[in-house]
C-alpha atoms as a PDB file:
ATOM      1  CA  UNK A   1       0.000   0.000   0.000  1.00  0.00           C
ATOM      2  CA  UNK A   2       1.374   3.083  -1.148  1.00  0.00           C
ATOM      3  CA  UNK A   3       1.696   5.985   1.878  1.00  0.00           C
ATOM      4  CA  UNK A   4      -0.106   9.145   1.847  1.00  0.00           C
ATOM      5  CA  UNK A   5       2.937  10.911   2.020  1.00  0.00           C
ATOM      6  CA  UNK A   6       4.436   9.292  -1.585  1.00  0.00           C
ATOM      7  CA  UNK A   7       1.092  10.412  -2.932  1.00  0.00           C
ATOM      8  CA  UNK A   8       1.620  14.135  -1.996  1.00  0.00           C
ATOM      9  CA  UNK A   9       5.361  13.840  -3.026  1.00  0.00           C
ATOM     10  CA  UNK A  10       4.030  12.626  -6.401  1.00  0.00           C
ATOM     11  CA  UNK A  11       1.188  15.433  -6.659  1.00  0.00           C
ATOM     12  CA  UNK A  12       4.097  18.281  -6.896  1.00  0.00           C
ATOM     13  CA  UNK A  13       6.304  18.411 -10.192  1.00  0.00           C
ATOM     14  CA  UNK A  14       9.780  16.827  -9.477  1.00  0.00           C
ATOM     15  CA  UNK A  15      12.221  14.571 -11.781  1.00  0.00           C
ATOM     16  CA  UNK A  16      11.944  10.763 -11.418  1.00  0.00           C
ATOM     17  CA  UNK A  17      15.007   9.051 -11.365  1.00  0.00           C
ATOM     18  CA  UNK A  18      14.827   4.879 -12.859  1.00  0.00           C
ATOM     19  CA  UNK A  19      17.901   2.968 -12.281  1.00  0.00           C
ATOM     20  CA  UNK A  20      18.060  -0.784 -13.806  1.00  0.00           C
ATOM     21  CA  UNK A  21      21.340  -2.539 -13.952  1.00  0.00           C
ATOM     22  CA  UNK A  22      22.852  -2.431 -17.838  1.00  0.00           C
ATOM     23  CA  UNK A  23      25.542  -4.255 -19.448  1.00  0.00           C
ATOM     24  CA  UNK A  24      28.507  -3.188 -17.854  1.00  0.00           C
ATOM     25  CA  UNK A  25      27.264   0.008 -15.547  1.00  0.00           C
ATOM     26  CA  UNK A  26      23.814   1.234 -13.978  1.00  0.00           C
ATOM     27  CA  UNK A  27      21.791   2.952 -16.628  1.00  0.00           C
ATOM     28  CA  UNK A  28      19.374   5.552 -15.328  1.00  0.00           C
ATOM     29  CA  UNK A  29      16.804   7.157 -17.140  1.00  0.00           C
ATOM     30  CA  UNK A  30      14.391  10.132 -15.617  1.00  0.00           C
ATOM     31  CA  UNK A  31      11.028  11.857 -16.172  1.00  0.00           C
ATOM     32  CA  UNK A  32       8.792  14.257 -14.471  1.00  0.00           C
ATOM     33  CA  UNK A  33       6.043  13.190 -11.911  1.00  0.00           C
ATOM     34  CA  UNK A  34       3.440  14.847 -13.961  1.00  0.00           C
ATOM     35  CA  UNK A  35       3.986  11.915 -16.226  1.00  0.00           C
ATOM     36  CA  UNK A  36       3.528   9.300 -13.938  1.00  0.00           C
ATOM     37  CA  UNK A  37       0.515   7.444 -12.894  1.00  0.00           C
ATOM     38  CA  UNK A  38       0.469   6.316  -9.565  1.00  0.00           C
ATOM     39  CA  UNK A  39      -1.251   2.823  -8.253  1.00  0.00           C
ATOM     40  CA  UNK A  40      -1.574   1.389  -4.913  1.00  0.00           C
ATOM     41  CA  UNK A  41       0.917  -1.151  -6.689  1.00  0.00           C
ATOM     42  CA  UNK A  42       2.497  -0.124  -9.582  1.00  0.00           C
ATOM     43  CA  UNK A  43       4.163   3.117 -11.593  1.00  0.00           C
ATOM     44  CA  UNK A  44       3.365   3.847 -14.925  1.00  0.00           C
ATOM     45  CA  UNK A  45       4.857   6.099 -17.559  1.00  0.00           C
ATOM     46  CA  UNK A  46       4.897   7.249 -21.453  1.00  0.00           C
ATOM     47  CA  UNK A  47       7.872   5.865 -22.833  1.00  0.00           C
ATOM     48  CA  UNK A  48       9.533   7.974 -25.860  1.00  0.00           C
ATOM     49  CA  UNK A  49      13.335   6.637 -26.229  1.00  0.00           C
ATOM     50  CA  UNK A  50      14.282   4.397 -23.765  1.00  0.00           C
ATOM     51  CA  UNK A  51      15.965   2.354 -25.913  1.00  0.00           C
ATOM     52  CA  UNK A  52      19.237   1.480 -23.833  1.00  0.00           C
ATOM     53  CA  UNK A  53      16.969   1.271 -20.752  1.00  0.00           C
ATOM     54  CA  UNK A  54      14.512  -1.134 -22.802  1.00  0.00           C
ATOM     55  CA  UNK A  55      17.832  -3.166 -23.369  1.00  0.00           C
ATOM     56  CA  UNK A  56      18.822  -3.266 -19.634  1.00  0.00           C
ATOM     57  CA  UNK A  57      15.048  -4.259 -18.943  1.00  0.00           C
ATOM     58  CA  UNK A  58      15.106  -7.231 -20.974  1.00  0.00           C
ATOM     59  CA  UNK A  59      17.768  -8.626 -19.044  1.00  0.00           C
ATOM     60  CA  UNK A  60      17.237  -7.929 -15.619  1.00  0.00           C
ATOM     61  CA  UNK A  61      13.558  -6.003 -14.839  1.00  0.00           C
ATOM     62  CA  UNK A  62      14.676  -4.795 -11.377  1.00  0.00           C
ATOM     63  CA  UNK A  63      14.895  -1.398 -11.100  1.00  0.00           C
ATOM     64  CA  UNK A  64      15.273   1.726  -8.327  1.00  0.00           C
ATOM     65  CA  UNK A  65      13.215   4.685  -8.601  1.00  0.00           C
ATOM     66  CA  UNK A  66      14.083   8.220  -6.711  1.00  0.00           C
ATOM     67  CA  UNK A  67      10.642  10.843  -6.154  1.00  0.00           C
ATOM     68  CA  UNK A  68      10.870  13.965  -4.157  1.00  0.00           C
ATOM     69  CA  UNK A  69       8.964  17.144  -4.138  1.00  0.00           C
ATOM     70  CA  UNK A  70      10.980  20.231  -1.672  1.00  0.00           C
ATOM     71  CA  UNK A  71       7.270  21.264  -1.066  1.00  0.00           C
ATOM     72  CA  UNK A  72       6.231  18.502   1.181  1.00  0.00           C
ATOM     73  CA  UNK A  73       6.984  18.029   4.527  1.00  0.00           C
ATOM     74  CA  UNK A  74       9.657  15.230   4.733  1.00  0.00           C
ATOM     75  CA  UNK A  75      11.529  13.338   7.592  1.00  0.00           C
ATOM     76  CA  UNK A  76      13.382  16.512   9.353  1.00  0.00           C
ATOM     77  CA  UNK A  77      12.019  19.353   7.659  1.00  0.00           C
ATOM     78  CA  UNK A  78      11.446  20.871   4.236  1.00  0.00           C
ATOM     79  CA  UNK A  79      11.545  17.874   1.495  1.00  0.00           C
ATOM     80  CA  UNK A  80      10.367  14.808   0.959  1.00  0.00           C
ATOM     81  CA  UNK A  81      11.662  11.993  -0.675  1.00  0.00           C
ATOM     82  CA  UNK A  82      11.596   7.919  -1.098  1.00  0.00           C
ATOM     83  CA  UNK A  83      13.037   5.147  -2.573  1.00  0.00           C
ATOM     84  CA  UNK A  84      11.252   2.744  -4.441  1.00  0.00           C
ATOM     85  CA  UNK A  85      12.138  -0.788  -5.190  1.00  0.00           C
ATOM     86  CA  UNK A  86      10.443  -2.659  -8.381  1.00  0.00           C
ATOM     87  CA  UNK A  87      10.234  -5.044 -11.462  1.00  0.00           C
ATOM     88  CA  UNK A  88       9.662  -2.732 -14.403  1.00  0.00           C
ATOM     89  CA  UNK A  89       8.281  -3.977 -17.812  1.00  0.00           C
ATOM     90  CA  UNK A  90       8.037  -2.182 -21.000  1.00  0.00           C
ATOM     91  CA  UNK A  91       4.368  -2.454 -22.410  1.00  0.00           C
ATOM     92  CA  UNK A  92       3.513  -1.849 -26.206  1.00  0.00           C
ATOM     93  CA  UNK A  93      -0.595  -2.123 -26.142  1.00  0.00           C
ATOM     94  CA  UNK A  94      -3.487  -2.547 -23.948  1.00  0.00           C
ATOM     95  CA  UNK A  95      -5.666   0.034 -22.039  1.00  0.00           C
ATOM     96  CA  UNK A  96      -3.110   1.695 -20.008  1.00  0.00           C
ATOM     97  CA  UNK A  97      -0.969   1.937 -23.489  1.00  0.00           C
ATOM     98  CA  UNK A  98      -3.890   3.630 -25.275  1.00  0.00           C
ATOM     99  CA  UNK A  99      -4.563   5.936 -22.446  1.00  0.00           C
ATOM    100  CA  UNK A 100      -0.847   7.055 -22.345  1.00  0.00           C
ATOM    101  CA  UNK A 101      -0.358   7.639 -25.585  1.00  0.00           C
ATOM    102  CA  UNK A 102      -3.614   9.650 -26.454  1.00  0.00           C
ATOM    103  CA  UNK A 103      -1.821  11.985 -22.969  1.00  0.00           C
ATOM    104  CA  UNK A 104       0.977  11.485 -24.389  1.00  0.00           C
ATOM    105  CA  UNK A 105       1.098  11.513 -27.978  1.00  0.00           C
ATOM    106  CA  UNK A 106       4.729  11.370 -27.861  1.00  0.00           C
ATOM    107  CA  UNK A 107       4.794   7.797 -26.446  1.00  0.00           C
ATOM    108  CA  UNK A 108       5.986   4.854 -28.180  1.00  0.00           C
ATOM    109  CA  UNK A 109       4.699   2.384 -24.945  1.00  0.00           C
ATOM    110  CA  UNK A 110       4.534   2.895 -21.331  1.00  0.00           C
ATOM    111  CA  UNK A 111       6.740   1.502 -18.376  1.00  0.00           C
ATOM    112  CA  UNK A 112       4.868  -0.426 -16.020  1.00  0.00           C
ATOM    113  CA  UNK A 113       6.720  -0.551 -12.963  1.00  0.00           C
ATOM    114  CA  UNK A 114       5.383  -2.800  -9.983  1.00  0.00           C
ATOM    115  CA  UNK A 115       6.550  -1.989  -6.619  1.00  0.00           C
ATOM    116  CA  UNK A 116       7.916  -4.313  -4.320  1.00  0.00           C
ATOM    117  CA  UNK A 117       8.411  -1.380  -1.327  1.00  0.00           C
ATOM    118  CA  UNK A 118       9.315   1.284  -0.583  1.00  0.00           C
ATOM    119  CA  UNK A 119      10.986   3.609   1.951  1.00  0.00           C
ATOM    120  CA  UNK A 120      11.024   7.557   3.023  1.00  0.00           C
ATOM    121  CA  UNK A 121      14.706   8.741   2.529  1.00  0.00           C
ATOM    122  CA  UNK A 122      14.672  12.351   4.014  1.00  0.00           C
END
């Protein structure tokens, strides 16, 4: 269950940082929370390049994800942010597709990213 807290982080405009592990380094790609659609249980988000993080995907789906907004109260004052821990896929039609892309015109697919857990950093 995701906290209250997450959801107000994720209500103010801040970058979104996705880790997965590539070949031979960590490949990170980010977006902006106004992209993302936020579940009880998952993450999802237009996908536009991607490519190299498609790559990474297909051979290990774990990933890290990094939210924070400064505009919401966090752990010892002024910021909030978390660290989220999930299996992300790369999805190419279905519902949540066509609703992305007719956002998001832009959008090739969407990243579905399930979360596993997550914790409040600062």
């Amino acid at each position: 269950m995701i906290s209250e807290k997450l959801k107000s982080v994720m209500q103010k405009e801040g970058a979104v940082a996705i880790v997965a592990q590539g070949k031979n380094f960590p490949h990170v790609v980010n977006t902006w929370h106004s992209y993302v659609t936020l579940n009880d249980d998952y993450l999802i988000l237009p996908v536009a390049g991607m490519n190299t993080m498609e790559e990474a995907l297909a051979n290990d789906n774990r990933v890290l994800v990094t939210v924070g907004s400064k505009e919401v109260e966090g752990l010892h004052g002024e910021g909030a942010g978390f660290l989220l821990n999930g299996n992300a896929t790369i999805v190419y039609e279905g519902d949540e597709c066509d609703h992305m892309k007719a956002n998001f015109p832009w959008a090739r697919a969407v990243m579905k990213i399930a979360i596993k857990d997550f914790i409040q950093t600062t």
